[in-house]
Protein backbone atom coordinates (compact mmCIF):
# COMPACT_ATOMS: atom_id res chain seq x y z
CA UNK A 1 20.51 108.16 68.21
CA UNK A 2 24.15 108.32 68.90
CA UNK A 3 26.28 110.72 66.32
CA UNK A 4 27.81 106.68 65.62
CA UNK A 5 24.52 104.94 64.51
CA UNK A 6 23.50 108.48 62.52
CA UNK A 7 26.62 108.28 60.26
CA UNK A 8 26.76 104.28 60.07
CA UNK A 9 22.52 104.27 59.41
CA UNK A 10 23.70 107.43 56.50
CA UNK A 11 26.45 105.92 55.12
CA UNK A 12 24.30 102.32 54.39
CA UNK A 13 21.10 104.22 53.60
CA UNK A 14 22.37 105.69 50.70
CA UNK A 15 23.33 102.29 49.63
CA UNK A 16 19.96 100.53 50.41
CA UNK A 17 21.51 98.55 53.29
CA UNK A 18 18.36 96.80 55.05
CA UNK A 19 18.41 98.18 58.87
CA UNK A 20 18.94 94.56 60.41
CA UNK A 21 22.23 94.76 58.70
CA UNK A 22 23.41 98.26 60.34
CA UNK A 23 21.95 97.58 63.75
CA UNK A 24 24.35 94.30 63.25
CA UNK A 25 27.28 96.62 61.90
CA UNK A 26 26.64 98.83 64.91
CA UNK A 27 26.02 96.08 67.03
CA UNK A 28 30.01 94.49 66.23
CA UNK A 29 30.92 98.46 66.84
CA UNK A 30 29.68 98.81 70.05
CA UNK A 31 31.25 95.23 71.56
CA UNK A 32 34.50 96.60 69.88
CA UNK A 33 34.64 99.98 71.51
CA UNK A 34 33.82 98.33 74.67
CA UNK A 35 37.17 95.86 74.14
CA UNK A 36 38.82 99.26 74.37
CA UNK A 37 42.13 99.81 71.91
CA UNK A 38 44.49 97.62 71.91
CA UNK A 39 47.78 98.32 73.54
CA UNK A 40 51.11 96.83 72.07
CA UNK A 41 53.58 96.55 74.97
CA UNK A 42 56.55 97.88 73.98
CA UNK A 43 59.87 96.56 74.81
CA UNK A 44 61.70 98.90 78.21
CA UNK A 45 63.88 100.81 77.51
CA UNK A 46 67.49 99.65 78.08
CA UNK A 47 68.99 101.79 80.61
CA UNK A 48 72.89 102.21 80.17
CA UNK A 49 73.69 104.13 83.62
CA UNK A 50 73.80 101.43 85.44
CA UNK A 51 76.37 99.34 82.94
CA UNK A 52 78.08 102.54 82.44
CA UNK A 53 78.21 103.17 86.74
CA UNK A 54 79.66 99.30 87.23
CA UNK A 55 82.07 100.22 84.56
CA UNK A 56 83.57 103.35 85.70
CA UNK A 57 83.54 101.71 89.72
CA UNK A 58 85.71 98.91 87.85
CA UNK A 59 88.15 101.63 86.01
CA UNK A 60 88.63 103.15 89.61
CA UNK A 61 89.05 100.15 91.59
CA UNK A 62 91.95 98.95 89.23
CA UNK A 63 93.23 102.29 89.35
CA UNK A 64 93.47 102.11 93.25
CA UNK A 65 95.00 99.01 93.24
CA UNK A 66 97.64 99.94 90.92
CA UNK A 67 98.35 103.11 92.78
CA UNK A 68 99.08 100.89 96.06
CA UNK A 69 101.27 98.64 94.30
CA UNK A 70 103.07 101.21 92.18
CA UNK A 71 102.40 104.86 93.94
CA UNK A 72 102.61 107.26 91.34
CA UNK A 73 103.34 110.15 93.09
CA UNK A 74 105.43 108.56 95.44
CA UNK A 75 107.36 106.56 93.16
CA UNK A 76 110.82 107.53 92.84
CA UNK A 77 112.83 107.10 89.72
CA UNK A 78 116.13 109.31 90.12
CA UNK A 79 118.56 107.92 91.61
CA UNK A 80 120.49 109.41 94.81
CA UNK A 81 123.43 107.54 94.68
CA UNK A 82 123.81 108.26 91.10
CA UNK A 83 122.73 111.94 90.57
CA UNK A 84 123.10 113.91 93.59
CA UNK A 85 126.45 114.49 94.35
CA UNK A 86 127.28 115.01 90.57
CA UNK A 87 124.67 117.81 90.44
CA UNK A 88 125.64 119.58 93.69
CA UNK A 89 129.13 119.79 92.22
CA UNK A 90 127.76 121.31 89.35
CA UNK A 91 125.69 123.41 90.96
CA UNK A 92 127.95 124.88 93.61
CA UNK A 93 130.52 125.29 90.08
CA UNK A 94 128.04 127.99 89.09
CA UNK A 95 127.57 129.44 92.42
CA UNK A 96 124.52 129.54 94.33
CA UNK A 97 122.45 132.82 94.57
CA UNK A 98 121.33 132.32 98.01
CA UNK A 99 117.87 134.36 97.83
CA UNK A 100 117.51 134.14 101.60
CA UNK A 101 120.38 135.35 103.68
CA UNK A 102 120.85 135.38 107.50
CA UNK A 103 123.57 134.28 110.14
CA UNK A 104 120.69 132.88 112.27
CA UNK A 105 120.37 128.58 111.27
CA UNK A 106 116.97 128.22 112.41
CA UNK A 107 115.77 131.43 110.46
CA UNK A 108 117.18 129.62 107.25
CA UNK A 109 115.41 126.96 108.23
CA UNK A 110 112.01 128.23 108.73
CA UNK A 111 112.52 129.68 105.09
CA UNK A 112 112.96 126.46 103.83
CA UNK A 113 110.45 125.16 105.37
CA UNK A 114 107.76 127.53 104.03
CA UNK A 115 109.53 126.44 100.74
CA UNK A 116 108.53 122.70 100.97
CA UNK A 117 111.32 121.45 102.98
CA UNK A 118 110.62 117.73 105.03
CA UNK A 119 108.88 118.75 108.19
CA UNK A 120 111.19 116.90 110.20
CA UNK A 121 114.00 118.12 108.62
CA UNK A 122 116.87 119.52 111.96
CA UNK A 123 120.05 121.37 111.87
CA UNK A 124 122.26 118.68 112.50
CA UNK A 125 123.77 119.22 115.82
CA UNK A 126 127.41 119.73 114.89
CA UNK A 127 126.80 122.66 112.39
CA UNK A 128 123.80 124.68 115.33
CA UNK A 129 126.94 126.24 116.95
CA UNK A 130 128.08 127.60 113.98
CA UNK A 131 126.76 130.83 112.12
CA UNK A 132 124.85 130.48 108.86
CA UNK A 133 125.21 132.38 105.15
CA UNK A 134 122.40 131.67 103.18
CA UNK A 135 120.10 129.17 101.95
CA UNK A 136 118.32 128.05 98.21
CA UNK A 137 116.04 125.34 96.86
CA UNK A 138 118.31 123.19 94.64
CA UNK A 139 116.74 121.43 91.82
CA UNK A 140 118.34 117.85 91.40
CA UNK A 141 116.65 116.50 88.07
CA UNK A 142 113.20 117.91 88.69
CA UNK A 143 113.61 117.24 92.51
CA UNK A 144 113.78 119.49 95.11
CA UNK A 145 116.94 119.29 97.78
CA UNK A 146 117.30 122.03 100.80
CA UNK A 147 120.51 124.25 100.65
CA UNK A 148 122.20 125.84 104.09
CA UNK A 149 125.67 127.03 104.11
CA UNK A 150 126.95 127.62 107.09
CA UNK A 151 130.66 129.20 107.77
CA UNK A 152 133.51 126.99 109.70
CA UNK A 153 135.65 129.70 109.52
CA UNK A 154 135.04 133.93 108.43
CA UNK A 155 137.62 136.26 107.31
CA UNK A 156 136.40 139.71 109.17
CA UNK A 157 134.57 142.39 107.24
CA UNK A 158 134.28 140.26 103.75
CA UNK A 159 131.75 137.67 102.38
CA UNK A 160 135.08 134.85 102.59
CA UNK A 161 136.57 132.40 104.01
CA UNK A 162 135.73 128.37 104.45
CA UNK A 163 131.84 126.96 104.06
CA UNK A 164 130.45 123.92 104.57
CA UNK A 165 126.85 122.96 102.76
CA UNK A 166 123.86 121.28 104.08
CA UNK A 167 121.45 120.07 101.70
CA UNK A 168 118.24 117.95 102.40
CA UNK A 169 115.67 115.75 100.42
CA UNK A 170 112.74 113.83 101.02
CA UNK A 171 113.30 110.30 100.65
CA UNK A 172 110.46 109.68 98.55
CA UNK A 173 111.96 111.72 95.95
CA UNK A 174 114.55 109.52 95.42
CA UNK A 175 115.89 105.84 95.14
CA UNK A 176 119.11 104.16 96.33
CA UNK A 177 118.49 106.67 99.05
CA UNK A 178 121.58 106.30 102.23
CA UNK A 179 121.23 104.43 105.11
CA UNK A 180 121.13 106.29 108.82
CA UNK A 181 124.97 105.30 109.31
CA UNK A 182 126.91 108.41 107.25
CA UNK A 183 128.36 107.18 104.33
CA UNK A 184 131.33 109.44 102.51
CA UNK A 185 132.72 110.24 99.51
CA UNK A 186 134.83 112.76 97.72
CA UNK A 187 134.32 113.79 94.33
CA UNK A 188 135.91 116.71 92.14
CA UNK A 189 137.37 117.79 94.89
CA UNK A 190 134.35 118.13 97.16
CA UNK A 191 134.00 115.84 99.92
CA UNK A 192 130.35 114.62 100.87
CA UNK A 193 128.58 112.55 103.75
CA UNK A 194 125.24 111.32 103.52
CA UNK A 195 122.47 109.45 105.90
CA UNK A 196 118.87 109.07 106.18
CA UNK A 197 116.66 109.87 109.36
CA UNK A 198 113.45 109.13 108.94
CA UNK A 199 111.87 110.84 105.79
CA UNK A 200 114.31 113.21 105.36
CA UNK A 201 118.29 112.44 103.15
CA UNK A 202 120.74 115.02 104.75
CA UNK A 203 123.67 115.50 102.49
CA UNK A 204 126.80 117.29 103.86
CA UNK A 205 129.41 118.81 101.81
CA UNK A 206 132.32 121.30 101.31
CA UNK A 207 135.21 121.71 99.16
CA UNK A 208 138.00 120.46 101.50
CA UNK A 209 139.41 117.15 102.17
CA UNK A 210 137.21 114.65 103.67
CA UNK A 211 138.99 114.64 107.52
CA UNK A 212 137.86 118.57 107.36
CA UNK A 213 134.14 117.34 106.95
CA UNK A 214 133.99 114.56 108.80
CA UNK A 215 134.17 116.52 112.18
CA UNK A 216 131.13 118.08 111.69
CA UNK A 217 129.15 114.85 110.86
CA UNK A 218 127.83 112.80 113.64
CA UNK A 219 128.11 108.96 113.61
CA UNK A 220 125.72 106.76 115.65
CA UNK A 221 127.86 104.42 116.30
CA UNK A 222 131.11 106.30 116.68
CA UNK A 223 132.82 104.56 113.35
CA UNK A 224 133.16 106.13 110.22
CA UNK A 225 132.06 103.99 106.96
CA UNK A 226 134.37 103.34 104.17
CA UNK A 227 134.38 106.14 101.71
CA UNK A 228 132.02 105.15 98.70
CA UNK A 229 134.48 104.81 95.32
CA UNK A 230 135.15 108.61 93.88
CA UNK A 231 133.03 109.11 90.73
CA UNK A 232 133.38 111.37 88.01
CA UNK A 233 131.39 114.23 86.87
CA UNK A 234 129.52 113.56 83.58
């Protein structure tokens, strides 16, 4: 007798149950046991990775598209036309420091290249001939511009005598950048030309009138613009 039928037959024994009623009892036990337990499916589980995947593939595509239509690191929001002559007045007011020093142009250049300089940035071919003083990284409201100073004109044995500046940018730093043809101005009584080649805003300058600097600038088509309207320092 199963350990089943011994506790049923015990438990209705002691109460005087006749056995045709426990081998029914044990009977309905044995058909249910056989049915086996019955399961309750539960509901699956709701799986968020894949919501939370599409979502995050949706943050980044809009993000990609914005950055096409409105680069972020590209996008340039100072000025050239507005800024950078003002500042280089300012600048040269203090006096540059000139950490790197050498009378060699393509040395200076090298330097400034290491520095972050455009890589396509040249010595313009007017100011090669001439010997160089010293070059800086010039910061023009959070932007970087290229400094060489080259001489037009030594006094012997002294650190004197007649400069005139190159400075260059990279045209994504900056809006309103100049077109290839130089363009001139003078301004507190430092005369500047300016053109684009490529990627890279050259920006000549020296304190002297502007027929001393134009002779070192080369125009493309062998005419000299207007000079832009003199602004003043604020």
């Amino acid at each position: 007798m199963s350990d089943l039928r011994q506790q049923i037959q015990k438990h209705y024994d002691a109460q005087a149950l006749p056995a045709a009623r426990a081998d029914a009892i044990l009977v309905e036990g044995r058909a249910a046991a056989e049915g086996g337990e019955k399961v309750i499916a539960l509901p699956p589980r709701r799986s968020f990775l894949p919501r939370l995947l599409m979502t995050m593939a949706a943050s980044v595509a809009v993000f990609l598209a914005l950055n096409w239509m409105f680069p972020i690191h590209n996008r340039a929001t100072v000025s050239y036309a507005q800024v950078f002559a003002p500042r280089v007045v300012e600048f040269m007011g203090v006096g540059p420091k000139l950490p790197k020093k050498s009378q060699d142009p393509e040395e200076l250049r090298v330097w400034l290249l290491a520095q972050g300089a455009p890589a396509e940035f040249q010595i313009p071919a007017k100011l090669r001939p001439l010997k160089s003083f010293g070059c800086e990284v010039v910061d023009v409201h959070g932007r970087p511009a290229y400094l060489t100073c080259f001489w037009t004109e030594k006094k012997p044995g002294v650190d004197d005598g007649s400069l005139v500046h190159l400075l260059v940018a990279k045209r994504a730093d900056f809006k309103d950048v100049p077109p290839a043809t130089p363009q001139f101005r003078e301004l507190s009584g430092w005369s500047f030309a300016a053109w684009s080649e490529g990627d890279v805003i050259y920006t000549m300058t020296a304190k002297a009138p502007l027929e001393q600097l134009q002779k070192f600038v080369a125009s493309a088509d062998g005419r000299w613009r207007p000079v832009l309207a003199a602004a003043s320092l604020r």
